[in-house]
C-alpha atoms as a PDB file:
ATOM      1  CA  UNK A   1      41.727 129.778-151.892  1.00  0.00           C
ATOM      2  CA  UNK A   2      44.113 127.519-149.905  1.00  0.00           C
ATOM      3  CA  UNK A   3      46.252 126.968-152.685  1.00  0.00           C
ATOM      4  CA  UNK A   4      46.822 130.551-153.467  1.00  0.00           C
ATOM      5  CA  UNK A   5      47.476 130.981-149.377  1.00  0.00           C
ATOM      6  CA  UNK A   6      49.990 127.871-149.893  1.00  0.00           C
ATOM      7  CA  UNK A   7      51.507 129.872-152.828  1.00  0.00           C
ATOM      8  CA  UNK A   8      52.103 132.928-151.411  1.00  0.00           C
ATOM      9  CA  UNK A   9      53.538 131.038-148.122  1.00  0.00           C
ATOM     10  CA  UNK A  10      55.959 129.415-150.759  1.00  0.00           C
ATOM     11  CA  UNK A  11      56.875 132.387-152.368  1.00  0.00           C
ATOM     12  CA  UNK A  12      57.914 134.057-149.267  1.00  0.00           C
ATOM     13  CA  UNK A  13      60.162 131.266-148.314  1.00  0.00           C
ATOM     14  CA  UNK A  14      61.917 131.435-151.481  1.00  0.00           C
ATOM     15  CA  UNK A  15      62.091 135.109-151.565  1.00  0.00           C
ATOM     16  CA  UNK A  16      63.523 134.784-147.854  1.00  0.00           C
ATOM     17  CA  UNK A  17      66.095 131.730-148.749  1.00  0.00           C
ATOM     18  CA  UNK A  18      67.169 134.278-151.541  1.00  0.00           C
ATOM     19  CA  UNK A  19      67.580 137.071-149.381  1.00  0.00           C
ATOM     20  CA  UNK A  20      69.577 134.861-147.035  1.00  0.00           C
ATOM     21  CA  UNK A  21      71.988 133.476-149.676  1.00  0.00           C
ATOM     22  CA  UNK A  22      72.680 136.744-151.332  1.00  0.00           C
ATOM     23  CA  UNK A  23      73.582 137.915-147.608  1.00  0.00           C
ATOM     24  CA  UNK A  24      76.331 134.774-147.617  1.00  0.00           C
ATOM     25  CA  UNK A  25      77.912 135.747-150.793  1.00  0.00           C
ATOM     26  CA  UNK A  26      78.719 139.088-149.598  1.00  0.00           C
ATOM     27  CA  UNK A  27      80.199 137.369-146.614  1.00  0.00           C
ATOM     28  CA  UNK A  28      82.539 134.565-149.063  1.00  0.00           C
ATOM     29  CA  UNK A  29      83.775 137.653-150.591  1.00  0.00           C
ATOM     30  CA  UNK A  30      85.575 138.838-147.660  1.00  0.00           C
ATOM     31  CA  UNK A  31      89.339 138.382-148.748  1.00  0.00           C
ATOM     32  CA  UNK A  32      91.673 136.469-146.658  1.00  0.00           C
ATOM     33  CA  UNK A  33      95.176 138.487-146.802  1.00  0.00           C
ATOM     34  CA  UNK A  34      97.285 136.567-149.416  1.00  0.00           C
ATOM     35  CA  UNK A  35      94.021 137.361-152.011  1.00  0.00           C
ATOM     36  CA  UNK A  36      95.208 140.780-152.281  1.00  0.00           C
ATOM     37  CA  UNK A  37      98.734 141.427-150.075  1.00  0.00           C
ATOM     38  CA  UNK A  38     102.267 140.261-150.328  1.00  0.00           C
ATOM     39  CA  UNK A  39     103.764 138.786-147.633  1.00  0.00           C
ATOM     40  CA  UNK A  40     107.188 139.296-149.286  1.00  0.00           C
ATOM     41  CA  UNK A  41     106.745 142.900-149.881  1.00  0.00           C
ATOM     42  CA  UNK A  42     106.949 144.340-146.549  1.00  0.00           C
ATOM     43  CA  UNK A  43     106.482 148.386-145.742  1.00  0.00           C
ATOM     44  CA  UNK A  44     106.714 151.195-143.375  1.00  0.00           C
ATOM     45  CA  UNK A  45     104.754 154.013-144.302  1.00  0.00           C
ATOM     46  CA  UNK A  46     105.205 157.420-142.378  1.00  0.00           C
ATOM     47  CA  UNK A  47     102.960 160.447-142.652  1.00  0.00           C
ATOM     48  CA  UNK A  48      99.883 162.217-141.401  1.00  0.00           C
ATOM     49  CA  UNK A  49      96.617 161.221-141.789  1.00  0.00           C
ATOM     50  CA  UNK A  50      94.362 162.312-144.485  1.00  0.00           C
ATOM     51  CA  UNK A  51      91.198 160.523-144.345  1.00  0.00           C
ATOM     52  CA  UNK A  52      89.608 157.310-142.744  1.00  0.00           C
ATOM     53  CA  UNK A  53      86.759 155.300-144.218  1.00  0.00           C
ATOM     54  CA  UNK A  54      85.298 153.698-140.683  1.00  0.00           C
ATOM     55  CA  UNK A  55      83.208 151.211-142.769  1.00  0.00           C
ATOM     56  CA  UNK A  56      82.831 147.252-142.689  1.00  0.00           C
ATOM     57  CA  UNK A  57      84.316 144.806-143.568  1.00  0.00           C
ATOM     58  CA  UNK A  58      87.387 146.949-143.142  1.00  0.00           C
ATOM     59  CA  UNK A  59      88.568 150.291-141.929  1.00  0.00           C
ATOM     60  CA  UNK A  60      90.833 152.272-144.519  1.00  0.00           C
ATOM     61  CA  UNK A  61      93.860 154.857-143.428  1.00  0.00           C
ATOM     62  CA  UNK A  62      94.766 156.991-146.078  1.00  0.00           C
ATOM     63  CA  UNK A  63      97.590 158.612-145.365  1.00  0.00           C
ATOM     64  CA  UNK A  64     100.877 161.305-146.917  1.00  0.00           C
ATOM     65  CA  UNK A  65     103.619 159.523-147.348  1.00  0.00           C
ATOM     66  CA  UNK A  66     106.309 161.139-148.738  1.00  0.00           C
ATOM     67  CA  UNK A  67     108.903 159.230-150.939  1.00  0.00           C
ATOM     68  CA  UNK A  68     112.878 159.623-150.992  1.00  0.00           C
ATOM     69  CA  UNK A  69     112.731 162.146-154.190  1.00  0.00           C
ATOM     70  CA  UNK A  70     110.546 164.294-151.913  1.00  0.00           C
ATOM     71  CA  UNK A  71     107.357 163.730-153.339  1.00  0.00           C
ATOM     72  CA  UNK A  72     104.304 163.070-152.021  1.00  0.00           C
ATOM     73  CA  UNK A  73     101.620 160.351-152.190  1.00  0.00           C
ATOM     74  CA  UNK A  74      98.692 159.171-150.320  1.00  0.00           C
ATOM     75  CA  UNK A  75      98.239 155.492-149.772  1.00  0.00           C
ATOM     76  CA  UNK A  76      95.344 153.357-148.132  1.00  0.00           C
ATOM     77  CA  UNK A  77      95.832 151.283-145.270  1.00  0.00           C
ATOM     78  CA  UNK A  78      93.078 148.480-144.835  1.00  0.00           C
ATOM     79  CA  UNK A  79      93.183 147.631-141.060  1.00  0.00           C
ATOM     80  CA  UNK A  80      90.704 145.417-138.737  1.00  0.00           C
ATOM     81  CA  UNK A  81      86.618 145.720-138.874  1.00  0.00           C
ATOM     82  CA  UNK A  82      85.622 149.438-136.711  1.00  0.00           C
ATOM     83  CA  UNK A  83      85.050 147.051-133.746  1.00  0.00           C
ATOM     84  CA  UNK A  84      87.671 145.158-133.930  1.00  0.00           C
ATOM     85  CA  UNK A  85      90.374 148.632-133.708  1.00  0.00           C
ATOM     86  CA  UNK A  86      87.148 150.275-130.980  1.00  0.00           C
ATOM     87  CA  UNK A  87      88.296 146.721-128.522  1.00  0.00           C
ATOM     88  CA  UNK A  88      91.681 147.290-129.271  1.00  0.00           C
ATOM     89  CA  UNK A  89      91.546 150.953-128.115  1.00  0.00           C
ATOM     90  CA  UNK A  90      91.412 152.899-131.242  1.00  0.00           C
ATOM     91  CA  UNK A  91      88.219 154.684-132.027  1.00  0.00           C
ATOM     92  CA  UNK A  92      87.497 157.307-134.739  1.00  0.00           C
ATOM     93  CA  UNK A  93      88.364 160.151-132.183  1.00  0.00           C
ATOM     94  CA  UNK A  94      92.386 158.557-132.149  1.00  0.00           C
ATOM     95  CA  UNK A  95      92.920 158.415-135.344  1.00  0.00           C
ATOM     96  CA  UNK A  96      92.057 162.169-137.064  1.00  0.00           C
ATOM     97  CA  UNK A  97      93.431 163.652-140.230  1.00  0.00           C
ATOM     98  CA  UNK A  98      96.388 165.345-139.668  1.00  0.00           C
ATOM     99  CA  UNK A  99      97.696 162.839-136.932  1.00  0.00           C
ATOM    100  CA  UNK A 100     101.200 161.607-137.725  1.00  0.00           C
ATOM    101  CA  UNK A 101     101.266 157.834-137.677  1.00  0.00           C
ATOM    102  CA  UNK A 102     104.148 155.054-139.083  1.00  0.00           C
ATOM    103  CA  UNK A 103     102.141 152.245-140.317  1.00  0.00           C
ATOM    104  CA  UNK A 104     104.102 148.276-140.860  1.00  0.00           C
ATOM    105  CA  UNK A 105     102.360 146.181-143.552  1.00  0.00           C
ATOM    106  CA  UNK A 106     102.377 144.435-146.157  1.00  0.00           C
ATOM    107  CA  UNK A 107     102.234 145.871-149.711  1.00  0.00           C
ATOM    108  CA  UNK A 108      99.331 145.091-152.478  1.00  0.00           C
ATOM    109  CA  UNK A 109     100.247 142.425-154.678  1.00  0.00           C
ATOM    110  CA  UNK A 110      99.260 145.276-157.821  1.00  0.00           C
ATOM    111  CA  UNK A 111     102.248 147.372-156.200  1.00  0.00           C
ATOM    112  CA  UNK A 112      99.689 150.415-155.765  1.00  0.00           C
ATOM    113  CA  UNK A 113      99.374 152.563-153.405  1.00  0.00           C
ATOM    114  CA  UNK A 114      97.791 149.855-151.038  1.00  0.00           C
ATOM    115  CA  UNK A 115      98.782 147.874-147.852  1.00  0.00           C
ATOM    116  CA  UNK A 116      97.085 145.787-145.398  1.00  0.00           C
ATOM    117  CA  UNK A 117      98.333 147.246-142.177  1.00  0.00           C
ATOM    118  CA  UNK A 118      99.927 145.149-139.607  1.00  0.00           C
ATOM    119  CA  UNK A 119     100.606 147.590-136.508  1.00  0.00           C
ATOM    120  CA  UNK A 120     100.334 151.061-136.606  1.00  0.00           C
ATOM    121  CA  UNK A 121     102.517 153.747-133.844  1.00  0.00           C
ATOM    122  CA  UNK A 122     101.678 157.409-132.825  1.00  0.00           C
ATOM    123  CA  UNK A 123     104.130 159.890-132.039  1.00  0.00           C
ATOM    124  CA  UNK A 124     103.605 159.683-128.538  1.00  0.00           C
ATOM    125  CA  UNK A 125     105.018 155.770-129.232  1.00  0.00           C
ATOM    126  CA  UNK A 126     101.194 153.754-128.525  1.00  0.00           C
ATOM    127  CA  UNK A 127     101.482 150.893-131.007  1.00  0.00           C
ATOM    128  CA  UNK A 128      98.232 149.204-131.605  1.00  0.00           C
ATOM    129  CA  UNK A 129      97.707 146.151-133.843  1.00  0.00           C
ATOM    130  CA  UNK A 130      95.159 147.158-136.676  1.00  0.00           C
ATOM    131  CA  UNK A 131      94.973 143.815-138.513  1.00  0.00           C
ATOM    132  CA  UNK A 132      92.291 141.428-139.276  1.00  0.00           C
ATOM    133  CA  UNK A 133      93.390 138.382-137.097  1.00  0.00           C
ATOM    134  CA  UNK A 134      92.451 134.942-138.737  1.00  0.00           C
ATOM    135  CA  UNK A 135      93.774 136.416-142.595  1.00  0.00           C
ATOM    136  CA  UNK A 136      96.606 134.227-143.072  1.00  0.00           C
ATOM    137  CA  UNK A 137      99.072 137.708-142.748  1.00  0.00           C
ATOM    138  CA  UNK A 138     102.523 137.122-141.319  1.00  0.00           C
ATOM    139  CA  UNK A 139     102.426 137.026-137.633  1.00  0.00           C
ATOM    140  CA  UNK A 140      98.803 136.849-137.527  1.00  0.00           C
ATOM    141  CA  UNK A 141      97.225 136.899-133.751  1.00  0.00           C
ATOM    142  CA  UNK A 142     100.684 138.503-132.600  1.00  0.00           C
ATOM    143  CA  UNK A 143      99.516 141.295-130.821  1.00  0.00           C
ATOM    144  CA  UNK A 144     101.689 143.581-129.696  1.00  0.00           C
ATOM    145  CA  UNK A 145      99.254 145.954-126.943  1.00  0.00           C
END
C-alpha cells in the first residue's frame, strides 16, 4: 500500500514538473524584435482603426492604411503586453475602431502587412509609446510620454 501511495506522490510530481516546463516554453517563445522586424525598414502608417486583439503576449492594431495609388490595406501593428499600454495610459476604451491614428515602426522582415509599433499619435497630437521595452528595437526604453 505505501508503495502505490509513493507512486502516485511521484506521479504527481512529474505530471506537475511537466506542467511547469511546458508553461516555460511558451514563455522562450516570446520573440525578441530582430526575430521578426527590421530595424532597417522603418514605417509610418496612417489610417483609422479597424480592429484590436487586446491579448498577451502582445496587443495587435489593425489598421486602413491607404497606399499612394489610392488603395487600401489593413496592416497589424504588434505593440506592448495590455498592461504594459493600460500603465502607459492607453486602455481598450482609447484606442476604438474607427479612431484615426499614425503609427512609427518597424516593418516585418517577410515585407507583409506587419510592423512592430514603436510610438503611436492621435489626432488630437497624444503620442504614447506602444512598444515592448527590453526587445532589442531601435531606441528601445526611449519613451517619449
Amino acid at each position: 500500500m505505501r508503495k502505490l501511495t509513493l507512486f502516485k506522490i511521484g506521479s504527481a510530481i512529474l505530471a506537475l514538473a511537466g506542467f511547469i516546463m511546458a508553461l516555460g516554453g511558451q514563455a522562450v517563445a516570446h520573440h525578441a524584435f530582430s526575430a521578426e522586424f527590421d530595424p532597417n525598414r522603418p514605417v509610418i502608417l496612417r489610417g483609422p482603426i479597424v480592429r484590436v486583439e487586446w491579448v498577451n503576449p502582445h496587443t495587435w492594431i489593425h489598421l486602413e492604411v491607404t497606399n499612394q495609388d489610392g488603395s487600401t490595406q489593413v496592416w497589424m501593428v504588434e505593440g506592448g503586453t495590455p498592461n504594459t499600454l493600460l500603465r502607459r495610459g492607453l486602455a481598450r476604451d482609447t484606442i476604438l475602431p474607427g479612431t484615426y491614428i499614425v503609427v512609427d515602426g518597424y516593418q516585418s522582415k517577410d515585407r507583409s502587412a506587419r510592423a512592430n509599433g514603436r510610438d503611436i499619435t492621435f489626432e488630437d497630437g497624444r503620442k504614447f509609446f506602444m512598444g515592448s521595452s527590453g526587445t532589442g528595437a531601435p531606441y528601445d526604453n526611449q519613451e517619449n510620454n
